[in-house]
N, C-alpha and C. Protein backbone atom coordinates (compact mmCIF):
# COMPACT_ATOMS: atom_id res chain seq x y z
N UNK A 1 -66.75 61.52 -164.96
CA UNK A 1 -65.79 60.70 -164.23
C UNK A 1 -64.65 61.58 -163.75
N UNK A 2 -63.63 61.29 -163.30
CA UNK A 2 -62.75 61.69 -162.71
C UNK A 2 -61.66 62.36 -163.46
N UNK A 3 -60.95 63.25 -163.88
CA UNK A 3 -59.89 63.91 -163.80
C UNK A 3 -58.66 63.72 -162.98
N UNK A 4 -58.55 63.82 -161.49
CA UNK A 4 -57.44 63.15 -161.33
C UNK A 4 -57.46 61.45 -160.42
N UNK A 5 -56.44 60.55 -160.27
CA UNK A 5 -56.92 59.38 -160.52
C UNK A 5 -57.01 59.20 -158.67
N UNK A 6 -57.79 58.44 -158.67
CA UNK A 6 -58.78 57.88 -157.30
C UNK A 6 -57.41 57.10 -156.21
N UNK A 7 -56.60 57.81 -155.72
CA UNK A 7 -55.79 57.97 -154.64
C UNK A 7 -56.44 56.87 -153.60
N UNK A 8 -55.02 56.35 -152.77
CA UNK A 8 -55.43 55.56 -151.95
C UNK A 8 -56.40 56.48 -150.16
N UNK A 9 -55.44 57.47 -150.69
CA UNK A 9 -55.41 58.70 -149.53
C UNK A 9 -57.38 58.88 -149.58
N UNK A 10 -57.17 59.37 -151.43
CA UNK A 10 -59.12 59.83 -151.22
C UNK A 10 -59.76 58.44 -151.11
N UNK A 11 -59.36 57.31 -151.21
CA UNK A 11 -60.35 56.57 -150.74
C UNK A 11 -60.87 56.35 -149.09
N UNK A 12 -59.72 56.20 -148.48
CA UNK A 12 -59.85 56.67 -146.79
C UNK A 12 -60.61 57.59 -146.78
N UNK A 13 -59.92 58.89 -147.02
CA UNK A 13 -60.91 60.15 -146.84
C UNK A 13 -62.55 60.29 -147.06
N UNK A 14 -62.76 59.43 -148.39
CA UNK A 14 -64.29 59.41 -148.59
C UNK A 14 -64.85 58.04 -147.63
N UNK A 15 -64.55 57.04 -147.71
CA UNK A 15 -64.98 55.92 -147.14
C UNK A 15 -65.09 56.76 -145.85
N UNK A 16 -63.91 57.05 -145.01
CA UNK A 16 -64.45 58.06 -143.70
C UNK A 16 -65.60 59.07 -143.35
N UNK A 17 -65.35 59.60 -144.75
CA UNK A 17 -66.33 60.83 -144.87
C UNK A 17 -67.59 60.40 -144.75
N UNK A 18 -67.85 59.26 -145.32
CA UNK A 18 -69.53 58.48 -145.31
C UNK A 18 -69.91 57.67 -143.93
N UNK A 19 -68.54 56.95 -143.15
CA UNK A 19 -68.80 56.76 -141.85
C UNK A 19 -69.36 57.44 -141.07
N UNK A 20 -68.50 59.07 -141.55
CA UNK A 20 -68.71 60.30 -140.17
C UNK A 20 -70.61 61.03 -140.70
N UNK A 21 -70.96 60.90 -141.78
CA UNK A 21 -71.98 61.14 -142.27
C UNK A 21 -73.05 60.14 -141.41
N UNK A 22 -72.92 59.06 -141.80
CA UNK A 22 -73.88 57.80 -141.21
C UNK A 22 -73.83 58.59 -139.52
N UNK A 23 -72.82 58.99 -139.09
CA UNK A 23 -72.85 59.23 -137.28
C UNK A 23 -73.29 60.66 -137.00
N UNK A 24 -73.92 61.50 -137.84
CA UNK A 24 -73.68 62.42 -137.71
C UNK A 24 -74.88 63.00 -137.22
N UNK A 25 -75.14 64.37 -136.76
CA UNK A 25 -76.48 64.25 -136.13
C UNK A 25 -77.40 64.66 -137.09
N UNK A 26 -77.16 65.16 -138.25
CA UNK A 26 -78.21 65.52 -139.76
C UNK A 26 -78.94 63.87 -139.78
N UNK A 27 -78.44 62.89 -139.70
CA UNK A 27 -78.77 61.26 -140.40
C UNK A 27 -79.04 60.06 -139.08
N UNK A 28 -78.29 60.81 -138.00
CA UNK A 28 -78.55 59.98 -136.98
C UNK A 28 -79.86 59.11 -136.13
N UNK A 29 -80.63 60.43 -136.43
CA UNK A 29 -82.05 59.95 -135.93
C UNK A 29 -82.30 59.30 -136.61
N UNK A 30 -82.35 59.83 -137.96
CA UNK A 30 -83.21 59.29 -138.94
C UNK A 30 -82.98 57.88 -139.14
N UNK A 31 -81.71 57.26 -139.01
CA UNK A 31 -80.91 55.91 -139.64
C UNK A 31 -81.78 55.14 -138.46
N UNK A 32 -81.10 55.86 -137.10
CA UNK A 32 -81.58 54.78 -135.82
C UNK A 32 -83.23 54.67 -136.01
N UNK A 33 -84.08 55.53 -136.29
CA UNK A 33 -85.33 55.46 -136.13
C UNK A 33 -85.75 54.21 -137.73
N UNK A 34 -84.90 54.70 -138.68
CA UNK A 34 -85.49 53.47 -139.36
C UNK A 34 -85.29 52.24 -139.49
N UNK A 35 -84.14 51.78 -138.66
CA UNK A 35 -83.53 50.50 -138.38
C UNK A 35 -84.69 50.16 -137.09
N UNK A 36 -84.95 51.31 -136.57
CA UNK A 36 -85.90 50.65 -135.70
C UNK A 36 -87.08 50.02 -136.09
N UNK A 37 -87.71 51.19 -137.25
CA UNK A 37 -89.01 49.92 -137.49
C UNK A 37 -88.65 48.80 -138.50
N UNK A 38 -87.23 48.85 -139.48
CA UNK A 38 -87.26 48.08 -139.82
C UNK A 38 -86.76 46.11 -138.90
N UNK A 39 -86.44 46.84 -137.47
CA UNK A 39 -86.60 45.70 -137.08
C UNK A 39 -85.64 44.01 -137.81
N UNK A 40 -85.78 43.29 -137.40
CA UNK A 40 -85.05 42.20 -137.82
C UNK A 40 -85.41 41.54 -139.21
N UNK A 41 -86.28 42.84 -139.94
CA UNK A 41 -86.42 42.17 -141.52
C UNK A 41 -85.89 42.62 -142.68
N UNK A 42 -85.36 41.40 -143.12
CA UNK A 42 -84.43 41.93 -144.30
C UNK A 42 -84.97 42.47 -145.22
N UNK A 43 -86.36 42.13 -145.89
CA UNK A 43 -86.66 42.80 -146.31
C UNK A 43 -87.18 44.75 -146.21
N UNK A 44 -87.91 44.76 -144.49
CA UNK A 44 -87.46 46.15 -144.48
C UNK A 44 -86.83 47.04 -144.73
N UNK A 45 -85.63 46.10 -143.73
CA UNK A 45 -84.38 46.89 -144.10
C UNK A 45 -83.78 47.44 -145.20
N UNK A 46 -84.19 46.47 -145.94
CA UNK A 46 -83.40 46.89 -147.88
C UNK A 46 -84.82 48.13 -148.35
N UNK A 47 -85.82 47.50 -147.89
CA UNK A 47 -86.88 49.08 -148.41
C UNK A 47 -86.77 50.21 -147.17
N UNK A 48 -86.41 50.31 -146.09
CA UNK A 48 -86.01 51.58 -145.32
C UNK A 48 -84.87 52.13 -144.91
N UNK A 49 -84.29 51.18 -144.47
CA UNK A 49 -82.61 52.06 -144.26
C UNK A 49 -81.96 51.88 -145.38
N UNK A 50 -81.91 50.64 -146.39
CA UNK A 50 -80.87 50.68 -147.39
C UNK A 50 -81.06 52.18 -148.32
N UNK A 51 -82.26 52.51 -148.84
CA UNK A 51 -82.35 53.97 -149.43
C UNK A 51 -81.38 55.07 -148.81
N UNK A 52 -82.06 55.24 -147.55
CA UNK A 52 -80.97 56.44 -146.22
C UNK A 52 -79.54 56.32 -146.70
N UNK A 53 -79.70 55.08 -146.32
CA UNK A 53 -77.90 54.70 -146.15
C UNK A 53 -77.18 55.55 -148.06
N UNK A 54 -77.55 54.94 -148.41
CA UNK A 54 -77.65 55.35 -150.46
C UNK A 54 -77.67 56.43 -150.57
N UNK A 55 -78.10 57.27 -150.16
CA UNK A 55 -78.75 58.93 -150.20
C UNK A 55 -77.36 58.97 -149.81
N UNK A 56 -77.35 59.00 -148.89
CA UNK A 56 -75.49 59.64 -147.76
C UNK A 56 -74.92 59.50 -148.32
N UNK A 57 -74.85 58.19 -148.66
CA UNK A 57 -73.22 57.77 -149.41
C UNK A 57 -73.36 58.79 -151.09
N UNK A 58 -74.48 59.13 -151.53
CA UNK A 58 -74.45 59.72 -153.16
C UNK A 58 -73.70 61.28 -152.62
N UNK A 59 -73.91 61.42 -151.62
CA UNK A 59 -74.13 63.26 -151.08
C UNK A 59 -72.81 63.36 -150.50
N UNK A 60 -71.62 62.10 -150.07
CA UNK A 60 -70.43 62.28 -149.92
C UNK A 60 -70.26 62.14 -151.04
N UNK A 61 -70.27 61.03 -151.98
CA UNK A 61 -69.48 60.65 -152.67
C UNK A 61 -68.99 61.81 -153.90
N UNK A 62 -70.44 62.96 -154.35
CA UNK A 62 -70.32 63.24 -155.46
C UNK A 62 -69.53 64.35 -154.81
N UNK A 63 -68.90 64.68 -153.33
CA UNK A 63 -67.59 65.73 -153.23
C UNK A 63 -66.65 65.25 -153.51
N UNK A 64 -66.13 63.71 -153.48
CA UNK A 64 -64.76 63.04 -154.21
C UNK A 64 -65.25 62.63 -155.79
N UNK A 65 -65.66 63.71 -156.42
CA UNK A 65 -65.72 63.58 -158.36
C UNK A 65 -66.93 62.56 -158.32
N UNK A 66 -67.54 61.67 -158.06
CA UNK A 66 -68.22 61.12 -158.53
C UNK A 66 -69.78 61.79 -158.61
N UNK A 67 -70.72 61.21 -160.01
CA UNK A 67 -71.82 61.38 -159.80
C UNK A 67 -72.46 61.14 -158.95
N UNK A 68 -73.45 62.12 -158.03
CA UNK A 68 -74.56 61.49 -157.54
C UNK A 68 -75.78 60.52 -157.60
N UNK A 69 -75.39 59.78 -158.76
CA UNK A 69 -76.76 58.61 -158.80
C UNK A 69 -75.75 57.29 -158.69
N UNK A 70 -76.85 56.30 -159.63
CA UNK A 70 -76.24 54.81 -159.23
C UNK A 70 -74.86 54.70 -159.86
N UNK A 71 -74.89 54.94 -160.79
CA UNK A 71 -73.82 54.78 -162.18
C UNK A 71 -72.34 55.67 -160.84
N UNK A 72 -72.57 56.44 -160.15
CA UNK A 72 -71.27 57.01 -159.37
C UNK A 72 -71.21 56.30 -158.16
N UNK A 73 -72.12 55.93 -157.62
CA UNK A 73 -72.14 54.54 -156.92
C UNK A 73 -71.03 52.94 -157.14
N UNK A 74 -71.97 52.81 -158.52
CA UNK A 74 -70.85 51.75 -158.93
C UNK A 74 -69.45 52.22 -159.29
N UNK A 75 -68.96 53.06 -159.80
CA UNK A 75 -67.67 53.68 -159.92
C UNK A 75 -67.07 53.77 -158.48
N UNK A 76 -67.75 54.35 -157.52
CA UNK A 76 -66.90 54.50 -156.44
C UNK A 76 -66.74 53.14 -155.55
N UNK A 77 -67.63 52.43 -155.62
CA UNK A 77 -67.35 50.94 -155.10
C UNK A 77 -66.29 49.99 -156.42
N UNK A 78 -66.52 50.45 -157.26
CA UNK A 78 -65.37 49.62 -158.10
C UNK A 78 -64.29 50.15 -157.94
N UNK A 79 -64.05 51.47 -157.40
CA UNK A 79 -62.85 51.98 -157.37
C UNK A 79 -61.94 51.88 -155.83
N UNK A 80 -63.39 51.45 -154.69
CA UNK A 80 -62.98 51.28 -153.31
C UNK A 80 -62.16 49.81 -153.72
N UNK A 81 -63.15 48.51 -154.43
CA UNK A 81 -62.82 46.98 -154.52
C UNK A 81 -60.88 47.15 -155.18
N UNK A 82 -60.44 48.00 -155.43
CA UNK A 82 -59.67 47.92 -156.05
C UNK A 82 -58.47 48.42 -155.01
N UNK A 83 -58.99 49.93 -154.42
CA UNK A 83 -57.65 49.89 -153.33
C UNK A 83 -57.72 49.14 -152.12
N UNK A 84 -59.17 48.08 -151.75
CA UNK A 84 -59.25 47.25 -151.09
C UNK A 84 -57.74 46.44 -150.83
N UNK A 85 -57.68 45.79 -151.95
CA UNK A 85 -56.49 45.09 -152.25
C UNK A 85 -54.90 45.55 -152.00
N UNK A 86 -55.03 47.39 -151.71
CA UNK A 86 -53.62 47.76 -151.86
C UNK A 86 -53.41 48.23 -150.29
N UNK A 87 -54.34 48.59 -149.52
CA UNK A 87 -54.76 48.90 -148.37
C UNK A 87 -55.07 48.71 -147.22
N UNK A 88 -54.87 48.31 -146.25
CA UNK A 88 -55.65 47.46 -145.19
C UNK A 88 -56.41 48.27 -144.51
N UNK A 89 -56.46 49.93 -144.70
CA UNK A 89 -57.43 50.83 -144.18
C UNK A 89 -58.39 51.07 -144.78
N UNK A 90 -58.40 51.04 -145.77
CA UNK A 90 -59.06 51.04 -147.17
C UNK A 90 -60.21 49.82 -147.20
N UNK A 91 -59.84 48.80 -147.13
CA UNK A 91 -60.32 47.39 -146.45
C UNK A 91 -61.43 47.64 -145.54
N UNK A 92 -60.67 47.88 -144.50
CA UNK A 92 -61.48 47.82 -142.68
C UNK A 92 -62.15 49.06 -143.07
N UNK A 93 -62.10 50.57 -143.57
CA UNK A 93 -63.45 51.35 -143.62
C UNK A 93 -64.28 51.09 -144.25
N UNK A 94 -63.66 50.07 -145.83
CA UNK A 94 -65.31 49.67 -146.66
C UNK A 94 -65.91 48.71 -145.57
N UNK A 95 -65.74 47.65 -144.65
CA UNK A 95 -66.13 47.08 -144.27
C UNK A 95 -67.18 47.76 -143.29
N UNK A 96 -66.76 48.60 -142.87
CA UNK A 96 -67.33 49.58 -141.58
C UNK A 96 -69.01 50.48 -142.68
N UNK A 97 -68.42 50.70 -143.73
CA UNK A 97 -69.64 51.04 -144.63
C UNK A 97 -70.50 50.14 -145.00
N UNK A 98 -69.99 49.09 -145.10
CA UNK A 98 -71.20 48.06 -145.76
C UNK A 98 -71.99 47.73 -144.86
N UNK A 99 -71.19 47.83 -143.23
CA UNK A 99 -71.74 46.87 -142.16
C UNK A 99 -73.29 48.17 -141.98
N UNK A 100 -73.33 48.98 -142.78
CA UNK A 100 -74.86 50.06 -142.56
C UNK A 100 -75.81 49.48 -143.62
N UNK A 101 -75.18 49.05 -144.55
CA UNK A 101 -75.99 48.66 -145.19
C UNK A 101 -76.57 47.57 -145.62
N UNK A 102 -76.48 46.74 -144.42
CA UNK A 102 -76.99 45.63 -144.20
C UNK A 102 -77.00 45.11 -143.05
N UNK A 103 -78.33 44.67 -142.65
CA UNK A 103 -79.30 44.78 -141.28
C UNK A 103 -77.85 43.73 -140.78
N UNK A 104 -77.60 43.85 -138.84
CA UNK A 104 -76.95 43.38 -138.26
C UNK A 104 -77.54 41.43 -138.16
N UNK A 105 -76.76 40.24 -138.11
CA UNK A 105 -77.51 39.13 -138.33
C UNK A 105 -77.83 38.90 -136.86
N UNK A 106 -79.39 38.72 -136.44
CA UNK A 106 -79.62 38.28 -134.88
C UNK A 106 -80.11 36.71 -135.16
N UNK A 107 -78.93 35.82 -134.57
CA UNK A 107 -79.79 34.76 -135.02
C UNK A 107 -80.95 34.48 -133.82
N UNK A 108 -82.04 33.20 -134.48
CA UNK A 108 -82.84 32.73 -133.45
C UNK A 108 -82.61 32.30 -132.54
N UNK A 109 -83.01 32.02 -130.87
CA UNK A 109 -82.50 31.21 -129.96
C UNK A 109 -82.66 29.88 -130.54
N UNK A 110 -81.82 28.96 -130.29
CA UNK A 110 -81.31 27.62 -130.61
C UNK A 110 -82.34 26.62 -129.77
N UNK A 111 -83.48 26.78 -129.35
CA UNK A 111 -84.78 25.86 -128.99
C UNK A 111 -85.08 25.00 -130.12
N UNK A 112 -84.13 23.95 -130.63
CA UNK A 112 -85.02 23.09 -132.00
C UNK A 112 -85.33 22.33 -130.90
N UNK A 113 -86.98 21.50 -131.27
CA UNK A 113 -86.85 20.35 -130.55
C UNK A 113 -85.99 19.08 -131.05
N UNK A 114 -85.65 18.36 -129.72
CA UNK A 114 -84.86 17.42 -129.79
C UNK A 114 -85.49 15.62 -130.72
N UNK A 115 -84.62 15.20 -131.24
CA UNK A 115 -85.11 14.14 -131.70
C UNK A 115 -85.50 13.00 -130.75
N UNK A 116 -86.54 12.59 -131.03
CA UNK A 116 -86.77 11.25 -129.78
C UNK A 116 -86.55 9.99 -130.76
């Protein structure tokens, strides 16, 4: 765990750091190409891009102190949920992270048939 304590500053900085990762051209193809076949299914999505997305975020995260597996995962999201609250940048970049890790919602066209 951490040594010195999880700054509002390093939370920007990392939450950014994993944005600029997700855009970057090492992950870029790869993200767009698997959102592509995963297509509008949630389930895909959680078995092809959610992994990608996970990988990135372990490979920033463990340069701001945290472990690279799940267990530094949950630490660094318990530690984002927290300056959530003190932050409004802090806020709007976790939001900007989550919005990768979970498929965009397309709803259906609105054709119900009508009641007679």
């Amino acid at each position: 765990m951490h040594e010195e304590p999880f700054t509002v500053e390093k939370g920007r900085a990392a939450l950014a750091a994993i944005l600029s990762a997700f855009e970057s051209q090492q992950y870029q193809g790869r993200l767009s190409d698997a959102k592509d076949e995963a297509g509008n299914s949630m389930i895909k999505y959680q078995q092809i891009v959610f992994p990608i997305c996970t990988e990135i975020q372990l490979e920033v995260i463990s340069q701001f102190g945290f472990p690279p597996n799940g267990e530094g995962v949950i630490q660094f999201n318990q530690h984002v949920k927290l300056l959530e609250r003190e932050d409004q940048e802090v806020a709007r970049l976790a939001v900007l992270v989550k919005n990768h890790f979970i498929p965009p919602l397309s709803l259906p066209p609105m054709n119900m048939p009508q009641p007679r």
